[in-house]
C-alpha atoms as a PDB file:
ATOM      1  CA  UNK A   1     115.399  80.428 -32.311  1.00  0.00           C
ATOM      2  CA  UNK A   2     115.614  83.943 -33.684  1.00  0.00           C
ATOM      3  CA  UNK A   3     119.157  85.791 -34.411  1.00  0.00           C
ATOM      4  CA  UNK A   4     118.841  89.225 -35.149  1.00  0.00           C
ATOM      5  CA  UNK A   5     121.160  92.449 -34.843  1.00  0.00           C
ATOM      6  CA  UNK A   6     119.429  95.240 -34.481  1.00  0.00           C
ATOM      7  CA  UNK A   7     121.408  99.076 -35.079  1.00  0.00           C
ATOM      8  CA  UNK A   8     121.677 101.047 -31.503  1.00  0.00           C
ATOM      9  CA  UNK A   9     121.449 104.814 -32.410  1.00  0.00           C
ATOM     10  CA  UNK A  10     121.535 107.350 -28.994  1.00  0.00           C
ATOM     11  CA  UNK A  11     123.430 110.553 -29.184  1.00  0.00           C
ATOM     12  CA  UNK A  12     127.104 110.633 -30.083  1.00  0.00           C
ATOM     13  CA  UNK A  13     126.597 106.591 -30.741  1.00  0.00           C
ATOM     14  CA  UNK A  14     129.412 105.022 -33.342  1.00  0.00           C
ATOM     15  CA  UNK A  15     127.996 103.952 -36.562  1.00  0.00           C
ATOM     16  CA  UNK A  16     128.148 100.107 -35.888  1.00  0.00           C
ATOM     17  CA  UNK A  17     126.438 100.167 -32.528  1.00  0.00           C
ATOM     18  CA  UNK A  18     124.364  97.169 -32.669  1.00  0.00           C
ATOM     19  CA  UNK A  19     122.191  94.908 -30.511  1.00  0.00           C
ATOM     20  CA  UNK A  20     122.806  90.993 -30.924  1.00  0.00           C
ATOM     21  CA  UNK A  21     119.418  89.169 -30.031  1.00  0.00           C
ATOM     22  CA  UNK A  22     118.868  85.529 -29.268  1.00  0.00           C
ATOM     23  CA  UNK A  23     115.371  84.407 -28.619  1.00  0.00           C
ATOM     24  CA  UNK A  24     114.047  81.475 -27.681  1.00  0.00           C
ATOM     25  CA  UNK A  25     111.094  79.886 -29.464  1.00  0.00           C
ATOM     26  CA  UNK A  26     107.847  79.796 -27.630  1.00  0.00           C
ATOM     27  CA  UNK A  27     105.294  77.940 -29.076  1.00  0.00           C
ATOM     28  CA  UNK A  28     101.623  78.580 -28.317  1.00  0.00           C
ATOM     29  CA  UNK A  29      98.560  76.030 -28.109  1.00  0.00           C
ATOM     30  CA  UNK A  30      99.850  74.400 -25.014  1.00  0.00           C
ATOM     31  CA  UNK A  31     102.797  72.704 -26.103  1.00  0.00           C
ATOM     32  CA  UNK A  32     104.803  74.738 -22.855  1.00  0.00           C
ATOM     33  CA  UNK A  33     103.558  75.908 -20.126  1.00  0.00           C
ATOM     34  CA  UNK A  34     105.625  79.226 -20.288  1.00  0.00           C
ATOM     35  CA  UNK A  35     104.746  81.643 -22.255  1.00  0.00           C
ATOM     36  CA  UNK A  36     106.963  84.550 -21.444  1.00  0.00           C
ATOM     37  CA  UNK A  37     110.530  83.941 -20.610  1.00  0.00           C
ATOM     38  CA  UNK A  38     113.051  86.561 -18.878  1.00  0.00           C
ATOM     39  CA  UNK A  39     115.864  88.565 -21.268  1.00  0.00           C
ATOM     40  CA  UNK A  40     119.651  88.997 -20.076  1.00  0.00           C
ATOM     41  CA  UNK A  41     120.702  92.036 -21.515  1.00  0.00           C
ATOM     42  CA  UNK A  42     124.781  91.253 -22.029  1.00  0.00           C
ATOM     43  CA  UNK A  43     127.408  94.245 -22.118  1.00  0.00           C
ATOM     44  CA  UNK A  44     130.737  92.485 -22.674  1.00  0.00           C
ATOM     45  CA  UNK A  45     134.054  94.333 -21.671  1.00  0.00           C
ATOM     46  CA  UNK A  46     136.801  95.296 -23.378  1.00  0.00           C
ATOM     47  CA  UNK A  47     138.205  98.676 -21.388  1.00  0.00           C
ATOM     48  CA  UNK A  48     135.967 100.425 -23.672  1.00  0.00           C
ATOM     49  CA  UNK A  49     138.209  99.799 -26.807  1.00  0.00           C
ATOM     50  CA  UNK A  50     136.215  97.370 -28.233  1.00  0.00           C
ATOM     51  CA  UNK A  51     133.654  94.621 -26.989  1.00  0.00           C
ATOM     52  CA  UNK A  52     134.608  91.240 -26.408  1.00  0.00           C
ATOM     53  CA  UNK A  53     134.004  88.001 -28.095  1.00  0.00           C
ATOM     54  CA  UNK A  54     134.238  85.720 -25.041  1.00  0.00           C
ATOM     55  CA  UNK A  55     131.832  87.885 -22.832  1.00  0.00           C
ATOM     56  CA  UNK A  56     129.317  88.261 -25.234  1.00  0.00           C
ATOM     57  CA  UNK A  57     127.412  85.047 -27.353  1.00  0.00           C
ATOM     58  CA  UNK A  58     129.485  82.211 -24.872  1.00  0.00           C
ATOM     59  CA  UNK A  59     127.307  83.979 -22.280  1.00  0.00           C
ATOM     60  CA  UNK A  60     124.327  84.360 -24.009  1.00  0.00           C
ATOM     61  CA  UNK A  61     124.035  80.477 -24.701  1.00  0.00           C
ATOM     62  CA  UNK A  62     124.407  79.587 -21.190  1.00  0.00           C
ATOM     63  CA  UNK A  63     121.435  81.937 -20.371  1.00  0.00           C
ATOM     64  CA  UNK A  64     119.417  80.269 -23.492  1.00  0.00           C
ATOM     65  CA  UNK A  65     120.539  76.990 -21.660  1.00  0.00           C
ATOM     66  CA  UNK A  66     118.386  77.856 -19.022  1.00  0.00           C
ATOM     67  CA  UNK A  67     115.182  79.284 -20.402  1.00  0.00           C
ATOM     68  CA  UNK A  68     115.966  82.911 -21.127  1.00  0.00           C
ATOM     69  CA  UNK A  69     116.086  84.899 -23.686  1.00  0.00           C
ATOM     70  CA  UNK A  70     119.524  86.570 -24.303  1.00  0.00           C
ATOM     71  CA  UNK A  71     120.799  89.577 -26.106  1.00  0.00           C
ATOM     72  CA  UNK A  72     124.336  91.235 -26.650  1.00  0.00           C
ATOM     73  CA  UNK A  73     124.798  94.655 -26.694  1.00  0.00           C
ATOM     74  CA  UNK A  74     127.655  95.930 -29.121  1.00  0.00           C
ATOM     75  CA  UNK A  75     127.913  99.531 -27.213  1.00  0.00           C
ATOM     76  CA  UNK A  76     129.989 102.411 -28.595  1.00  0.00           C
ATOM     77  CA  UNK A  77     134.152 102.454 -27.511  1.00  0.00           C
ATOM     78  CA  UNK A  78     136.428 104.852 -27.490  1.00  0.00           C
ATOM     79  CA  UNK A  79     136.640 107.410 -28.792  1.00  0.00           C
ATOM     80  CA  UNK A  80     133.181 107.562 -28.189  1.00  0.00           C
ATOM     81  CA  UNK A  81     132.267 109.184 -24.890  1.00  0.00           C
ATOM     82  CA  UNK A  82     130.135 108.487 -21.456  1.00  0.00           C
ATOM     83  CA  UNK A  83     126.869 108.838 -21.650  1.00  0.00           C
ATOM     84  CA  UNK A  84     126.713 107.623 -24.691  1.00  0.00           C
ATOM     85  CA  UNK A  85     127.163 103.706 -23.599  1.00  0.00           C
ATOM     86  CA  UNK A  86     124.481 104.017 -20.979  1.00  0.00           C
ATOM     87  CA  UNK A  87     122.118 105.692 -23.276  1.00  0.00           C
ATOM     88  CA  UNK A  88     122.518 102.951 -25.757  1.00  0.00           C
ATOM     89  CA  UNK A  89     121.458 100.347 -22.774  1.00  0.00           C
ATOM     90  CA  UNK A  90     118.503 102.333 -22.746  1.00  0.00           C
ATOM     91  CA  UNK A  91     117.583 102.047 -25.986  1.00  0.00           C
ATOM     92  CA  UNK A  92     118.200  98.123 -26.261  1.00  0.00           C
ATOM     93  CA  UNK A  93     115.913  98.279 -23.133  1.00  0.00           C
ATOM     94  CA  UNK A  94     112.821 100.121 -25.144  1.00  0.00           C
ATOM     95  CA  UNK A  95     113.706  98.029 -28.039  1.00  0.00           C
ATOM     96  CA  UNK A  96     113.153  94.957 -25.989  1.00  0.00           C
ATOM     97  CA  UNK A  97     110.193  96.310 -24.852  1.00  0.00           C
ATOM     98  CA  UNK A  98     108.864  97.240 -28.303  1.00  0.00           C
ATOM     99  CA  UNK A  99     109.368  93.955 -28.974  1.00  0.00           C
ATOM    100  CA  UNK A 100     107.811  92.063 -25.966  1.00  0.00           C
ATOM    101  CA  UNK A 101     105.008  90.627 -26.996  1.00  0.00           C
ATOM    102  CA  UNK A 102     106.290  88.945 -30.541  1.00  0.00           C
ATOM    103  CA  UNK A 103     109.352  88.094 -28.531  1.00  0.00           C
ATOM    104  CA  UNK A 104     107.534  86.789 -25.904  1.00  0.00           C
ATOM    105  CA  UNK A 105     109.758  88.312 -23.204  1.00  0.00           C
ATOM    106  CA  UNK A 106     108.482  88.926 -19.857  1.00  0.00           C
ATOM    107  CA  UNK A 107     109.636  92.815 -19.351  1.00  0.00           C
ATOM    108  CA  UNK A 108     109.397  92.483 -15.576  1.00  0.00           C
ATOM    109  CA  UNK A 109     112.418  90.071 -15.453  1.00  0.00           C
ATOM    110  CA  UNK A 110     114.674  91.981 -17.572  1.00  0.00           C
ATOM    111  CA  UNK A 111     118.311  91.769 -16.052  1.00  0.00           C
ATOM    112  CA  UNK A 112     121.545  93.607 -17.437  1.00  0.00           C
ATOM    113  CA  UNK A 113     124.974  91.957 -16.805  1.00  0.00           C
ATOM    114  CA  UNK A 114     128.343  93.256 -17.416  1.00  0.00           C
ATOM    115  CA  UNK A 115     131.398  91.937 -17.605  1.00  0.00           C
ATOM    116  CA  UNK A 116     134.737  93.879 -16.622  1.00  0.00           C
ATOM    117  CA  UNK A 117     134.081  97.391 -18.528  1.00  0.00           C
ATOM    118  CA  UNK A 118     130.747  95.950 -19.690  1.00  0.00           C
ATOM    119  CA  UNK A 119     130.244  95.924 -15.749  1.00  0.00           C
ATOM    120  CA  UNK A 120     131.149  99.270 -14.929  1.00  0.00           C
ATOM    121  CA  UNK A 121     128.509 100.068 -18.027  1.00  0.00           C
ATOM    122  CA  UNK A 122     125.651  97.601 -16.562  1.00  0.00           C
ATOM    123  CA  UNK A 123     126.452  98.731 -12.680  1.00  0.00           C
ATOM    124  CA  UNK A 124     125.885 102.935 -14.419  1.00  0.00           C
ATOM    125  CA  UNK A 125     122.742 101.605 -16.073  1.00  0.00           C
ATOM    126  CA  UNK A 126     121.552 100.546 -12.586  1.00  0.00           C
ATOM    127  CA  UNK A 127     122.448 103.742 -11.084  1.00  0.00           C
ATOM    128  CA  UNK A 128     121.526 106.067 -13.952  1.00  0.00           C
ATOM    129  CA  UNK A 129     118.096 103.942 -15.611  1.00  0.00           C
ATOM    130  CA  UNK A 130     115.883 107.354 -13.581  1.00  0.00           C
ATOM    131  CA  UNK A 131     117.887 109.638 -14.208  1.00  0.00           C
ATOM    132  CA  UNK A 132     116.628 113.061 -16.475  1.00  0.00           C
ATOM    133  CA  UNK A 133     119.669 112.532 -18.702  1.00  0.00           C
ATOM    134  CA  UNK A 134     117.991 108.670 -19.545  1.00  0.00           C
ATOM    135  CA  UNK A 135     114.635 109.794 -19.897  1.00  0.00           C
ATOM    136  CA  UNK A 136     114.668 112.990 -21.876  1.00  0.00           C
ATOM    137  CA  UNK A 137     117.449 111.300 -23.831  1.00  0.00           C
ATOM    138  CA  UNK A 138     115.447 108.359 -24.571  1.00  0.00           C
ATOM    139  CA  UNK A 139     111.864 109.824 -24.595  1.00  0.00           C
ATOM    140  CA  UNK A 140     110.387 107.059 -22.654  1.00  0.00           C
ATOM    141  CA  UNK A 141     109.020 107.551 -18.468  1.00  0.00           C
ATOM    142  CA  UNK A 142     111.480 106.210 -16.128  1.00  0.00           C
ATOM    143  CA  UNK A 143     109.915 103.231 -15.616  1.00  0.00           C
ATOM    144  CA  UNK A 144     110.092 101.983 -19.188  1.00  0.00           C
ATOM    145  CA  UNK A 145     113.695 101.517 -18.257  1.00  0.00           C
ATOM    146  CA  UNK A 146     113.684  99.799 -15.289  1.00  0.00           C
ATOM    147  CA  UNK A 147     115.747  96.676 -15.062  1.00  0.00           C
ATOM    148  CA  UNK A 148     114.769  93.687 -12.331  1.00  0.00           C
ATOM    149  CA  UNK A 149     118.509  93.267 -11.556  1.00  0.00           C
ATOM    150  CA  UNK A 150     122.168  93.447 -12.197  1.00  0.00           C
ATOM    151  CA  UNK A 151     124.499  90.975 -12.490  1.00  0.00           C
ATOM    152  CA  UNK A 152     128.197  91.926 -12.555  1.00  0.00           C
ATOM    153  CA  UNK A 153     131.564  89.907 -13.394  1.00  0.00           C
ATOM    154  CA  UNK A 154     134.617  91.766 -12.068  1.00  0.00           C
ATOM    155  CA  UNK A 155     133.629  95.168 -12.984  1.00  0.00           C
ATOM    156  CA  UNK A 156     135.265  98.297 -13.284  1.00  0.00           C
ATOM    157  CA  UNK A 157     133.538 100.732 -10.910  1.00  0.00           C
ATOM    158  CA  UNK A 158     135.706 103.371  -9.367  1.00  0.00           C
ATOM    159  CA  UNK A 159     137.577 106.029 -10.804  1.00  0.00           C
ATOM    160  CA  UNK A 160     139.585 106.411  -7.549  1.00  0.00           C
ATOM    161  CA  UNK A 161     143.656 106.010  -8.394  1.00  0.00           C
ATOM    162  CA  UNK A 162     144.231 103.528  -6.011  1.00  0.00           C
ATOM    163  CA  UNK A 163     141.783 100.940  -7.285  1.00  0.00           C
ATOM    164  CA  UNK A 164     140.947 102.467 -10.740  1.00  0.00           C
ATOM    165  CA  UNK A 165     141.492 100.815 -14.191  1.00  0.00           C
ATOM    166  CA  UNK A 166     142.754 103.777 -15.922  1.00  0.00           C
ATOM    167  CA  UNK A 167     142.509 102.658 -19.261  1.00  0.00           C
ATOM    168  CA  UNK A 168     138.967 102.295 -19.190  1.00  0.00           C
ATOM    169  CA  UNK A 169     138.287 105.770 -17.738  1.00  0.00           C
ATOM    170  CA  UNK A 170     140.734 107.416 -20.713  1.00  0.00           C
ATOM    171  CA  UNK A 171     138.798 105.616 -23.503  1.00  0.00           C
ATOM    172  CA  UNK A 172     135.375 106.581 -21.898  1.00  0.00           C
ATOM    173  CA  UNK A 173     136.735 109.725 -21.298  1.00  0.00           C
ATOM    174  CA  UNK A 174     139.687 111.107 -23.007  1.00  0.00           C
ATOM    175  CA  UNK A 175     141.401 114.358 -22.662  1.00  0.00           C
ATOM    176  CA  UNK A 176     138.268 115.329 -19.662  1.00  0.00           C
ATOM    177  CA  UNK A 177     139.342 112.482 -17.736  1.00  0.00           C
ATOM    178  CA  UNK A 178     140.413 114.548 -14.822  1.00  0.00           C
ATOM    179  CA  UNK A 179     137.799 116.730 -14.716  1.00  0.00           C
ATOM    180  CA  UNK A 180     134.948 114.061 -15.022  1.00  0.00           C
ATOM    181  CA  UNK A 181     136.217 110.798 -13.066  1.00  0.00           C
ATOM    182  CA  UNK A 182     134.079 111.478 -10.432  1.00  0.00           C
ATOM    183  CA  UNK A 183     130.955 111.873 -13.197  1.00  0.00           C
ATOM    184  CA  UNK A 184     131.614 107.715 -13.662  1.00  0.00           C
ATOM    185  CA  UNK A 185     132.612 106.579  -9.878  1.00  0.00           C
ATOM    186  CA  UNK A 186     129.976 104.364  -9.671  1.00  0.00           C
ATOM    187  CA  UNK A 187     129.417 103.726  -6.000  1.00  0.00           C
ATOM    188  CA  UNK A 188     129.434 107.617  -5.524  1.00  0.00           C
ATOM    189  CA  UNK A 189     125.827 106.757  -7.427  1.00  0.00           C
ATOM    190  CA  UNK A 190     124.382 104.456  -5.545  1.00  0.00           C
ATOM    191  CA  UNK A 191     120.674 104.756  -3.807  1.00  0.00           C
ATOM    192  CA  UNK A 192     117.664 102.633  -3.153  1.00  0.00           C
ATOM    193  CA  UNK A 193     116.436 102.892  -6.894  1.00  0.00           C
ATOM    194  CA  UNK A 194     119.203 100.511  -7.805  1.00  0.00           C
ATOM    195  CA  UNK A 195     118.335  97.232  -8.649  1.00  0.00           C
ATOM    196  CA  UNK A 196     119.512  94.125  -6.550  1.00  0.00           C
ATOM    197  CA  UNK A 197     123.297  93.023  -7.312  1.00  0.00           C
ATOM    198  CA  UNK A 198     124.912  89.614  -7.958  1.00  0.00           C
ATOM    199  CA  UNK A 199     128.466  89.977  -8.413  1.00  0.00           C
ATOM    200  CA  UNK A 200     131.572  88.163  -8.581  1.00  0.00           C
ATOM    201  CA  UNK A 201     135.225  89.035  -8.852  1.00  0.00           C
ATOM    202  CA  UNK A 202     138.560  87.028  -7.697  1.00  0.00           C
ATOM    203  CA  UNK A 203     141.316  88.293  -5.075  1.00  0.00           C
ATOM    204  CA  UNK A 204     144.340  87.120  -7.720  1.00  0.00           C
ATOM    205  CA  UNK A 205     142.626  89.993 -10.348  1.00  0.00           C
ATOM    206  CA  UNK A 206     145.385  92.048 -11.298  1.00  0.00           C
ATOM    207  CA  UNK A 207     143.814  94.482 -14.202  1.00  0.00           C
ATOM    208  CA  UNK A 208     140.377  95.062 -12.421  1.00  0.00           C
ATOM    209  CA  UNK A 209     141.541  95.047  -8.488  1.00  0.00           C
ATOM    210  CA  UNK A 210     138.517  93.251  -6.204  1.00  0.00           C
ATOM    211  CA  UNK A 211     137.979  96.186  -3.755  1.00  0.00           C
ATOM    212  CA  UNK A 212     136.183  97.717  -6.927  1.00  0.00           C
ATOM    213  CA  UNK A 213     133.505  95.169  -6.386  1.00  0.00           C
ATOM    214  CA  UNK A 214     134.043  95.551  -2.364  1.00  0.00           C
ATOM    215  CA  UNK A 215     133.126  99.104  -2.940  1.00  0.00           C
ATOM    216  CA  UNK A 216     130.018  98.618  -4.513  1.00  0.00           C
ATOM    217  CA  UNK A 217     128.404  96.131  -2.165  1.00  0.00           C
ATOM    218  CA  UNK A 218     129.657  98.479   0.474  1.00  0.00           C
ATOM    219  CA  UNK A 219     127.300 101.510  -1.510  1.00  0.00           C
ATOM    220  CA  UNK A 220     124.975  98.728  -1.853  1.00  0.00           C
ATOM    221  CA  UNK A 221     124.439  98.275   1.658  1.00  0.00           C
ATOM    222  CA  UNK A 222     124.532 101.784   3.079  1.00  0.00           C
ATOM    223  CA  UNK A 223     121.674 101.979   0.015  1.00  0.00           C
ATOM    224  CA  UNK A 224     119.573  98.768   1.574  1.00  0.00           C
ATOM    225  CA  UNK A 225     120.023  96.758  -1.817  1.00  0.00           C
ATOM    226  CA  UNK A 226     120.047  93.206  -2.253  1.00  0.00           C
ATOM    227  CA  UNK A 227     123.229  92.049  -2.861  1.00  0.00           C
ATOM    228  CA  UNK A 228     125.151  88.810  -3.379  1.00  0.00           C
ATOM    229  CA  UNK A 229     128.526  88.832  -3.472  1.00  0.00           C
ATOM    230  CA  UNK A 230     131.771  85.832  -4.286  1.00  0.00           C
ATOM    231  CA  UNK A 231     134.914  86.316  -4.271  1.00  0.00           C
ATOM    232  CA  UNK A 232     137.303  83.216  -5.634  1.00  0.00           C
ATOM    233  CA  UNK A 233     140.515  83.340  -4.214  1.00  0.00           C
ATOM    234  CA  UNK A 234     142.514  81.867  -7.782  1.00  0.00           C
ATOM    235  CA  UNK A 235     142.121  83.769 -11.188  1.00  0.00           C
ATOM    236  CA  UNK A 236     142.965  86.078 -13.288  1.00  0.00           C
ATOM    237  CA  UNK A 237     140.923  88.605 -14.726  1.00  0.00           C
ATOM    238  CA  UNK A 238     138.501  88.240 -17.931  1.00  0.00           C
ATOM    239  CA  UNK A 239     137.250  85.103 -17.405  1.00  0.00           C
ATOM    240  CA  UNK A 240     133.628  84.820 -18.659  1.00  0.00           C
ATOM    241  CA  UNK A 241     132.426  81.463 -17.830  1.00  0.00           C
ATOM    242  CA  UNK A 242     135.649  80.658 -16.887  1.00  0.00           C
ATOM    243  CA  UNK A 243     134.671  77.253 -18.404  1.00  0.00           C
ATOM    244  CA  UNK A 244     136.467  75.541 -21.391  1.00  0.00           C
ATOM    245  CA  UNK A 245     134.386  77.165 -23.694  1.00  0.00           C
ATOM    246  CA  UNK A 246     135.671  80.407 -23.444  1.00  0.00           C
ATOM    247  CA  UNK A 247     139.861  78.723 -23.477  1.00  0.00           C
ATOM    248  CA  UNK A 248     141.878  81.468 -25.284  1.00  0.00           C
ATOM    249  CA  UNK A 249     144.118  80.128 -27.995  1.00  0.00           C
ATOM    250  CA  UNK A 250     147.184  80.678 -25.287  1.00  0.00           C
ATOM    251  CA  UNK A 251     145.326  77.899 -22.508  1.00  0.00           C
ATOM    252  CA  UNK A 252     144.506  80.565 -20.232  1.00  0.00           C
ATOM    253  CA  UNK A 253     140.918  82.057 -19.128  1.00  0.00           C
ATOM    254  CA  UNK A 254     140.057  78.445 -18.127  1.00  0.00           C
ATOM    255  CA  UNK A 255     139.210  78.461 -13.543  1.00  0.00           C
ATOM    256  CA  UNK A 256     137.484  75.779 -12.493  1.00  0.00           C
ATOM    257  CA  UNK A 257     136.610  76.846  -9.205  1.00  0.00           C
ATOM    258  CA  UNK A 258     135.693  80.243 -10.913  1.00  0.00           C
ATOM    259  CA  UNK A 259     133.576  78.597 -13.496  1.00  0.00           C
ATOM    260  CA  UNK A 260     130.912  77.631 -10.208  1.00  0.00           C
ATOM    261  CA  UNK A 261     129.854  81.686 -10.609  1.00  0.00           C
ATOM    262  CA  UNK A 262     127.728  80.562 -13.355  1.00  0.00           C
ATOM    263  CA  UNK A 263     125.612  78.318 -11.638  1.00  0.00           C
ATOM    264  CA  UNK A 264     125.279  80.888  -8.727  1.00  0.00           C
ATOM    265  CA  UNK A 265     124.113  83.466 -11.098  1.00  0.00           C
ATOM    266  CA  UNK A 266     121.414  81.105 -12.199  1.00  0.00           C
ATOM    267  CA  UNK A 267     120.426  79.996  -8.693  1.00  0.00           C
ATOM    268  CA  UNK A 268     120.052  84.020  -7.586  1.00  0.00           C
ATOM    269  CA  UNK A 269     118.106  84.729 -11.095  1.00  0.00           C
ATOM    270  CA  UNK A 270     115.298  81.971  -9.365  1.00  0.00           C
ATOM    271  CA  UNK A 271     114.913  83.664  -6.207  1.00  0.00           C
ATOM    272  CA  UNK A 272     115.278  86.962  -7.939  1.00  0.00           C
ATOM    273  CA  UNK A 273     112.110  85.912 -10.444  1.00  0.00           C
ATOM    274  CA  UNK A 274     110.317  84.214  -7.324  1.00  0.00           C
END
């Protein structure tokens, strides 16, 4: 396997913006059959103040587990401003792409997931990836960013009060919070472009409410975009794999009925690839 970080630079990016990469070997002269595996861009959450540990590599391995190729994506935090974060998912995406063919990464499978905050950044790469601010930022045709799907773990999407995690509005951003929340609503965003959806959040979430993911299948479906949606009645919030492997030092951030998402995820990346 390969383990490289890579620096992110977009505009207004913070200094140690960085792109974690895990790639799978894949050995030519017929020793496998594949030859080009899928990559699972990662964006772990962390309200925007920093990026977390337990949604970042403990994900990554389980998507090595299963044949892809994985990478983590150490966006910018507060007080570092939107766009900035989506722009740097673009540019891990043309980096990927640069790389494709010594990677061996098949480009058309390319799926972002996001976790919490991370979420609310992968579900705004979905919704932004055509968008003139992504490709005169980046340089690159809108295709060159397209991603094959989206996979989201209790995001943050809406910036309305009643659902809304506020702190990870102010630290995207600050002192124009009230006159931009709408800018980062996510399902106000939503239209066929975006990619199909798998997402899962619980009803016991108390820092990331579910109706923010209820929201977004709703835009989903007024959109006609695939979309697969769980909901887990027990849990609290930030659970990653929800698996012992992400156990906080405390006990908690262990579900096992949560920990099934995992498995789901993997079953919709096969018909999603198919």
């Amino acid at each position: 396997m390969i383990y490289r970080e890579i620096p992110i630079q977009a505009e207004g990016s913070a200094a140690d913006a960085r792109l974690e990469v895990y790639i799978l070997d894949t050995p030519y002269g017929g020793s496998l059959k594949l030859k080009k595996r899928p990559m699972i861009l990662i964006c772990p959450g962390g309200g925007y103040e920093f990026t977390s540990y337990r949604e970042g590599e403990p994900l990554a391995v389980h998507f090595l587990n299963r044949g892809c190729h994985a990478c983590v994506l150490r966006y910018s935090t507060a007080p570092h401003r939107f766009p900035t974060q989506v722009l740097e998912a673009g540019q891990a995406v043309k980096i990927i792409r640069k790389h494709a063919d010594i990677w061996n990464v098949d480009v058309d499978r390319l799926v972002v997931q996001g976790s919490s905050a991370g979420g609310h950044l992968a579900a705004c790469y979905g919704a932004f990836w055509n968008r003139d601010f992504m490709t005169s930022g980046l340089g690159v045709l809108a295709e060159e960013l397209r991603p094959a799907g989206i996979m989201l773990s209790y995001p943050v999407i809406t910036s309305d009060k009643r659902y809304a995690h506020t702190g990870s509005f102010e630290n995207l951003l600050g002192e124009e919070l009230g006159e931009r929340a709408a800018e980062v609503s996510v399902e106000r965003f939503v239209t066929e472009t975006m990619p199909p959806c798998f997402i899962w959040h619980t009803m016991e979430d108390m820092s990331v409410p579910v109706e923010n993911s209820l929201l977004m299948v709703s835009a989903l479906r007024r959109a006609g975009v695939p979309a697969e949606l769980h909901i887990f009645p027990k849990g609290e919030h930030g659970l990653s794999l929800a698996s012992p492997a992400v156990e906080r030092a405390d006990g908690s951030g262990v579900q096992a009925e949560c920990a099934q998402w995992a498995g789901l995820a993997d079953a919709w990346l096969e018909r999603l690839f198919d």
